[in-house]
PDB file of N, CA and C in Angstrom:
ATOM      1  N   UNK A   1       0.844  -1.162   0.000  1.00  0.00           N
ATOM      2  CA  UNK A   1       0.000   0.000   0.000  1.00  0.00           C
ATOM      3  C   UNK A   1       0.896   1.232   0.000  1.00  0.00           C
ATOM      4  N   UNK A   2       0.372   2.117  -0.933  1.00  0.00           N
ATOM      5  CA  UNK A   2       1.013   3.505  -0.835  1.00  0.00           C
ATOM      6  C   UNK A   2       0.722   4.848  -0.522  1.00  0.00           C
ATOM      7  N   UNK A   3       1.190   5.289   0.744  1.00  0.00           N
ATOM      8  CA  UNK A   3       0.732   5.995   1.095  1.00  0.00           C
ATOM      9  C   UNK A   3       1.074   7.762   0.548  1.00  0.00           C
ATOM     10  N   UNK A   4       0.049   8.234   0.386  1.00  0.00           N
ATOM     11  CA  UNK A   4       0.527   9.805   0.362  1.00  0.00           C
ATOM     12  C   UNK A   4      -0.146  11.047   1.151  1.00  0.00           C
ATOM     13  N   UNK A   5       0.459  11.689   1.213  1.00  0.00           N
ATOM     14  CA  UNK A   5       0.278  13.054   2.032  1.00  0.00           C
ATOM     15  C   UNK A   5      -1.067  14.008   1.192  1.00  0.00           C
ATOM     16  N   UNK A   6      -1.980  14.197   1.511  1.00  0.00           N
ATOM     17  CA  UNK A   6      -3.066  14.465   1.231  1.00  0.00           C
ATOM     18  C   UNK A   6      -2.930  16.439   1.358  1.00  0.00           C
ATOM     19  N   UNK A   7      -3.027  16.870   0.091  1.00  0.00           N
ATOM     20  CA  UNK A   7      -3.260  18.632  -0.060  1.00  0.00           C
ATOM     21  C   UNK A   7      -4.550  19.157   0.608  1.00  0.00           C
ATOM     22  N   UNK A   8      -4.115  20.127   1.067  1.00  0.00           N
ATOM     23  CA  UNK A   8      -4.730  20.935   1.792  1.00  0.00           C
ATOM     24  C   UNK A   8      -6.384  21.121   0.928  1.00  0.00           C
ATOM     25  N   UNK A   9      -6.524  21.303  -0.184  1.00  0.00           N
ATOM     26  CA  UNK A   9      -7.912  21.191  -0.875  1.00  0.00           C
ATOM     27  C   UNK A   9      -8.469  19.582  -0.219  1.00  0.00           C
ATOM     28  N   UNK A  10      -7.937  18.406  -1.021  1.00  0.00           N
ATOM     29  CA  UNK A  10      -7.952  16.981  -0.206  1.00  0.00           C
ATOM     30  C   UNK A  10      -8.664  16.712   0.991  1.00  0.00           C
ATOM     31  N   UNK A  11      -7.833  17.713   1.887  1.00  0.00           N
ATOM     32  CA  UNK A  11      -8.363  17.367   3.294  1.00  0.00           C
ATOM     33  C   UNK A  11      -9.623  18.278   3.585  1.00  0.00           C
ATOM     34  N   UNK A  12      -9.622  19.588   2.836  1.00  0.00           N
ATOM     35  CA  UNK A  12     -11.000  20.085   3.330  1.00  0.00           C
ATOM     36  C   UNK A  12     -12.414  19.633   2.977  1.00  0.00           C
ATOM     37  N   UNK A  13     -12.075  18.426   1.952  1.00  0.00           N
ATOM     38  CA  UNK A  13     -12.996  18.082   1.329  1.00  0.00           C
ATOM     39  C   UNK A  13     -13.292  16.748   1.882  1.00  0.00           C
ATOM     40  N   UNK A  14     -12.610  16.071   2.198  1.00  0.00           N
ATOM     41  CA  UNK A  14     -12.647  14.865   3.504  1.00  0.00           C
ATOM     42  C   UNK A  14     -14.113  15.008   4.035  1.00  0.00           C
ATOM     43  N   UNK A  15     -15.021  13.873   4.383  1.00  0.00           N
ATOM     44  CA  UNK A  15     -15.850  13.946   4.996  1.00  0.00           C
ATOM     45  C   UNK A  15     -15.827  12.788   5.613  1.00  0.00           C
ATOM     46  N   UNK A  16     -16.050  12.908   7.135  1.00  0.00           N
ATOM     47  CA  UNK A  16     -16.163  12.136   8.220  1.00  0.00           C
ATOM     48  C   UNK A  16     -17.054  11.459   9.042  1.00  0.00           C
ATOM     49  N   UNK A  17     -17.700  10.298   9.350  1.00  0.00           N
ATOM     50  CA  UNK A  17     -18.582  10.437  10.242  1.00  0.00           C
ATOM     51  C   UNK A  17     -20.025   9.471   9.952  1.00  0.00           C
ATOM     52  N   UNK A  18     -19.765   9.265   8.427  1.00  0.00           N
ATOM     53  CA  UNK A  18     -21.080   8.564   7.805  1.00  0.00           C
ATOM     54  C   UNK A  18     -20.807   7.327   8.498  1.00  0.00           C
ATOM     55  N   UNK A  19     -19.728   6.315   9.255  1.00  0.00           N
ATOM     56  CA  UNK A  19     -19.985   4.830   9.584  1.00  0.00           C
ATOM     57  C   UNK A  19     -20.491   5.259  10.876  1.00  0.00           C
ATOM     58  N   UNK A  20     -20.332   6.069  11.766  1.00  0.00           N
ATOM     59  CA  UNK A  20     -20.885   6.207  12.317  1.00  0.00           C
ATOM     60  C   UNK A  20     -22.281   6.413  12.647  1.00  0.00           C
ATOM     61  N   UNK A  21     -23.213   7.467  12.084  1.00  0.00           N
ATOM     62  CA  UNK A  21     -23.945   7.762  11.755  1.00  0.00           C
ATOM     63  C   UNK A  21     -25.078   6.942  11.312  1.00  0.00           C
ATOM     64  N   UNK A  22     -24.726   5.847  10.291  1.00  0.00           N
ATOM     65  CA  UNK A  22     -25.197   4.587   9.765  1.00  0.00           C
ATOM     66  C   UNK A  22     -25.491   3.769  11.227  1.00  0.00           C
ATOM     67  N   UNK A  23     -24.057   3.864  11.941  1.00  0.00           N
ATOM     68  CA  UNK A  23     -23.955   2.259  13.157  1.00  0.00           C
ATOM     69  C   UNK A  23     -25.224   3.216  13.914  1.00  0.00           C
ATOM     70  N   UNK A  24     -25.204   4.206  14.446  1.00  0.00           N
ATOM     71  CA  UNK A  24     -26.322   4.608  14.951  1.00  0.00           C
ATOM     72  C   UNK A  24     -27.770   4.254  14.734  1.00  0.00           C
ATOM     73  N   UNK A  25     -28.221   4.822  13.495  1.00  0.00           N
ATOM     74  CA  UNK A  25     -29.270   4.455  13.118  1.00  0.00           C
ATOM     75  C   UNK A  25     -29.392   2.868  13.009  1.00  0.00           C
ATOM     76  N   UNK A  26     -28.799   1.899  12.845  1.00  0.00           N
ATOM     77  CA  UNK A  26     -29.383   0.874  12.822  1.00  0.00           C
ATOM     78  C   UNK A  26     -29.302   0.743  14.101  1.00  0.00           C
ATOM     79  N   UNK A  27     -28.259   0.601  14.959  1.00  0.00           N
ATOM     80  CA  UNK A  27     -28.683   0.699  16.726  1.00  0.00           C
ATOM     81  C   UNK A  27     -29.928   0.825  17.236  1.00  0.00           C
ATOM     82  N   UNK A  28     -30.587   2.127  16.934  1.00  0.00           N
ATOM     83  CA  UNK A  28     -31.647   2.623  17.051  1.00  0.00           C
ATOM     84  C   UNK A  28     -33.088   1.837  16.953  1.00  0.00           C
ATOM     85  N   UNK A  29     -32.474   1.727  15.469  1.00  0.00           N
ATOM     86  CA  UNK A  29     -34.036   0.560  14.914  1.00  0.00           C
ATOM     87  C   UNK A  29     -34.118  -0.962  15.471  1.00  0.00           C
ATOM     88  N   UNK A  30     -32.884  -1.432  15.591  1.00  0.00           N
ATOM     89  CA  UNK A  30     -32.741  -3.072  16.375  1.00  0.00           C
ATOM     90  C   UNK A  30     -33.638  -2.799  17.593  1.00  0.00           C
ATOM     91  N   UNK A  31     -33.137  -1.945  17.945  1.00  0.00           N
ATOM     92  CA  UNK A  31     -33.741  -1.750  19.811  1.00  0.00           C
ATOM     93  C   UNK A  31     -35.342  -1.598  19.762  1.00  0.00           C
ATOM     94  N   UNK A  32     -35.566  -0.540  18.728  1.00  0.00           N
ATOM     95  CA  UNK A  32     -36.819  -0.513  18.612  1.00  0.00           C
ATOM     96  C   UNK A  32     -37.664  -1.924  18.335  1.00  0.00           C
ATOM     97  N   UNK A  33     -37.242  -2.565  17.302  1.00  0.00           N
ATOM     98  CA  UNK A  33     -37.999  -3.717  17.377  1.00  0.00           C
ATOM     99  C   UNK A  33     -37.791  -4.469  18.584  1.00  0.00           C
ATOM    100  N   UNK A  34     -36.909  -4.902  18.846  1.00  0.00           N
ATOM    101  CA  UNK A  34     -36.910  -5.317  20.273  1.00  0.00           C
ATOM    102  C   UNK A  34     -38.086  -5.181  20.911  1.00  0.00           C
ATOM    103  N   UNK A  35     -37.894  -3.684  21.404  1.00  0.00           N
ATOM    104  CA  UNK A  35     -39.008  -2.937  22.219  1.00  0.00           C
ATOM    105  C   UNK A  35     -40.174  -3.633  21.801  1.00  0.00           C
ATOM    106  N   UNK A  36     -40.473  -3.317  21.008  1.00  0.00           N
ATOM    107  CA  UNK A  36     -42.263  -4.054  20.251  1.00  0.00           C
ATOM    108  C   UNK A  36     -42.076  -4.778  20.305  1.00  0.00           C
ATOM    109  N   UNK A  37     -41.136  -5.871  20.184  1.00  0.00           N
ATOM    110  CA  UNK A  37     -41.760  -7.347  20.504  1.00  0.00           C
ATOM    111  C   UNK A  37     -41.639  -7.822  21.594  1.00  0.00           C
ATOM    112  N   UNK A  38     -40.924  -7.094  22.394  1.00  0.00           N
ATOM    113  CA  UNK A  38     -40.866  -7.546  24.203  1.00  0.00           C
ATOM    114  C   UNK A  38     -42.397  -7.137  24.391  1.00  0.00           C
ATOM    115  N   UNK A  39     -43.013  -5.550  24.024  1.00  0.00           N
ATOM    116  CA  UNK A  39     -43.880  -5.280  24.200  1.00  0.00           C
ATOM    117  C   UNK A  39     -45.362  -5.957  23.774  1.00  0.00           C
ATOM    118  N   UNK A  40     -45.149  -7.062  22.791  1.00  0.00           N
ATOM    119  CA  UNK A  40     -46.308  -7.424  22.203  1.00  0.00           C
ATOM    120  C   UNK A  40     -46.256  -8.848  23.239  1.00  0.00           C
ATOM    121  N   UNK A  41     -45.082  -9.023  23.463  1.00  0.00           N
ATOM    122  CA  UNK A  41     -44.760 -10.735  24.406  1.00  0.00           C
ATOM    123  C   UNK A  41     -45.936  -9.992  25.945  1.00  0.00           C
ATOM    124  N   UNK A  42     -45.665  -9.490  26.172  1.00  0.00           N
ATOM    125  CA  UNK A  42     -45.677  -9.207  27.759  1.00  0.00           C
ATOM    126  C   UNK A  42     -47.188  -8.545  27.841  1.00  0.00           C
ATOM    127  N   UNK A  43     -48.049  -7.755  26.898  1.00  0.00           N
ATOM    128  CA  UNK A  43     -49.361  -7.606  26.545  1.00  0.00           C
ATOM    129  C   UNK A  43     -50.685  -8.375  26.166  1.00  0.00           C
ATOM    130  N   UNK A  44     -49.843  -9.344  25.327  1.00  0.00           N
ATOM    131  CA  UNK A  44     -50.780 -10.522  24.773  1.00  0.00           C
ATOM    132  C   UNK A  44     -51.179 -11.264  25.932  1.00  0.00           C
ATOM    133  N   UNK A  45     -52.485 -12.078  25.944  1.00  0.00           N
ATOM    134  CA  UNK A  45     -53.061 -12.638  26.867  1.00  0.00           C
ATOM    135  C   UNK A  45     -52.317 -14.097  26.940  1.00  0.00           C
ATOM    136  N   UNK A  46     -52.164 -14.562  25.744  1.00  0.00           N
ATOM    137  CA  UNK A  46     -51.777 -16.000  25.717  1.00  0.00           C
ATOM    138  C   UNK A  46     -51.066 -15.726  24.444  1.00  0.00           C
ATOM    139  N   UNK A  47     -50.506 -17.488  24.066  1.00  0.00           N
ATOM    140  CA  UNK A  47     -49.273 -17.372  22.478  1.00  0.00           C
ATOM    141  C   UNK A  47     -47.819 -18.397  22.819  1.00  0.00           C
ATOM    142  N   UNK A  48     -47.144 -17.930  22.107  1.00  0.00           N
ATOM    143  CA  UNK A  48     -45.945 -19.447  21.834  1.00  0.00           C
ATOM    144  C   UNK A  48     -45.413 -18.378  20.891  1.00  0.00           C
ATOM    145  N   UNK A  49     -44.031 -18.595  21.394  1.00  0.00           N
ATOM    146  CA  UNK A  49     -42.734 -18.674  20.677  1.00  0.00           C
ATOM    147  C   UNK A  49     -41.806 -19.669  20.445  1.00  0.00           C
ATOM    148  N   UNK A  50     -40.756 -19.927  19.599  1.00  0.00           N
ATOM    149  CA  UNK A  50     -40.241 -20.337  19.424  1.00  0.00           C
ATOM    150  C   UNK A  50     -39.029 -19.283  18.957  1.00  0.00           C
ATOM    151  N   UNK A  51     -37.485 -20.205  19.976  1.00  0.00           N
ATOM    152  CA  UNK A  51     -36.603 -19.392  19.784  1.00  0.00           C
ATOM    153  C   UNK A  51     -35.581 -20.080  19.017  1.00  0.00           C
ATOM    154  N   UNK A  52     -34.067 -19.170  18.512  1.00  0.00           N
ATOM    155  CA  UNK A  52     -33.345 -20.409  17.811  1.00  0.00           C
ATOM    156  C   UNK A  52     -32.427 -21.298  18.545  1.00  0.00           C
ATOM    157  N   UNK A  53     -32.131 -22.213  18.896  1.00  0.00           N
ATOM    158  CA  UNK A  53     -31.323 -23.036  19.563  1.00  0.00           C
ATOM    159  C   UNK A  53     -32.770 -24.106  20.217  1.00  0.00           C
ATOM    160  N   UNK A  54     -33.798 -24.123  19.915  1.00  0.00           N
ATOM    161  CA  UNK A  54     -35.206 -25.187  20.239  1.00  0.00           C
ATOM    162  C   UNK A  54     -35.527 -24.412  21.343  1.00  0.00           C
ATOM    163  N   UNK A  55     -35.708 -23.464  22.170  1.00  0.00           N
ATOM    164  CA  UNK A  55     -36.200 -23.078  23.228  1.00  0.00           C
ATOM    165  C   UNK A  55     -37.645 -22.440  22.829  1.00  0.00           C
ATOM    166  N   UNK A  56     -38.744 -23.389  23.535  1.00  0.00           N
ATOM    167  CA  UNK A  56     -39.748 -22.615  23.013  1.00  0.00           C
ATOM    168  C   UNK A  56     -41.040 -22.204  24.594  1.00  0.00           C
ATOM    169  N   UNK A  57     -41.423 -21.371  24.296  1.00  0.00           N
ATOM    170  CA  UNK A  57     -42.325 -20.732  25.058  1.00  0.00           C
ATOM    171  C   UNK A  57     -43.748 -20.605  25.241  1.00  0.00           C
ATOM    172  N   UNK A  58     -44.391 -21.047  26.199  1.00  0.00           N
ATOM    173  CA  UNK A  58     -45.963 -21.009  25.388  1.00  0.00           C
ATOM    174  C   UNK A  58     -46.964 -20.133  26.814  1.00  0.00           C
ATOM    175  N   UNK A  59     -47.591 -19.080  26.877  1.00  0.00           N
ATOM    176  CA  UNK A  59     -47.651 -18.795  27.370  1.00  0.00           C
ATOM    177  C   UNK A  59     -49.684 -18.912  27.211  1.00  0.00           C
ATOM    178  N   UNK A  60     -50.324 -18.914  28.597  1.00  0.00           N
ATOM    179  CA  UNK A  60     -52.214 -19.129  28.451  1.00  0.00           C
ATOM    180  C   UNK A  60     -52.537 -18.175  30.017  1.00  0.00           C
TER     181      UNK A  60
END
């Protein structure tokens, strides 16, 4: 790999910050579903899940 020293135009034009930004927002949305489905588990009267590794749940 070869590296070079980046001009002063180069660097002002650099933009920073989008992987971040991205890791955020999906952060965000995972949790959210989460949320709703902890929330739909714990509301519902009765129901069954099934998780991955065979653990399953059945709730009346």
């Amino acid at each position: 790999m070869n590296l070079q020293i980046m001009s002063l135009e180069e660097m002002e034009q650099h933009v920073t910050g989008e992987a971040i930004t991205l890791s955020a927002v999906m952060a965000i949305a995972a949790i959210a579903i989460v949320a709703v489905v902890v929330y739909r588990l714990f509301m519902s009267d009765k129901g069954s899940t099934t998780l991955p590794g065979g653990f399953k749940f059945e709730w009346k």
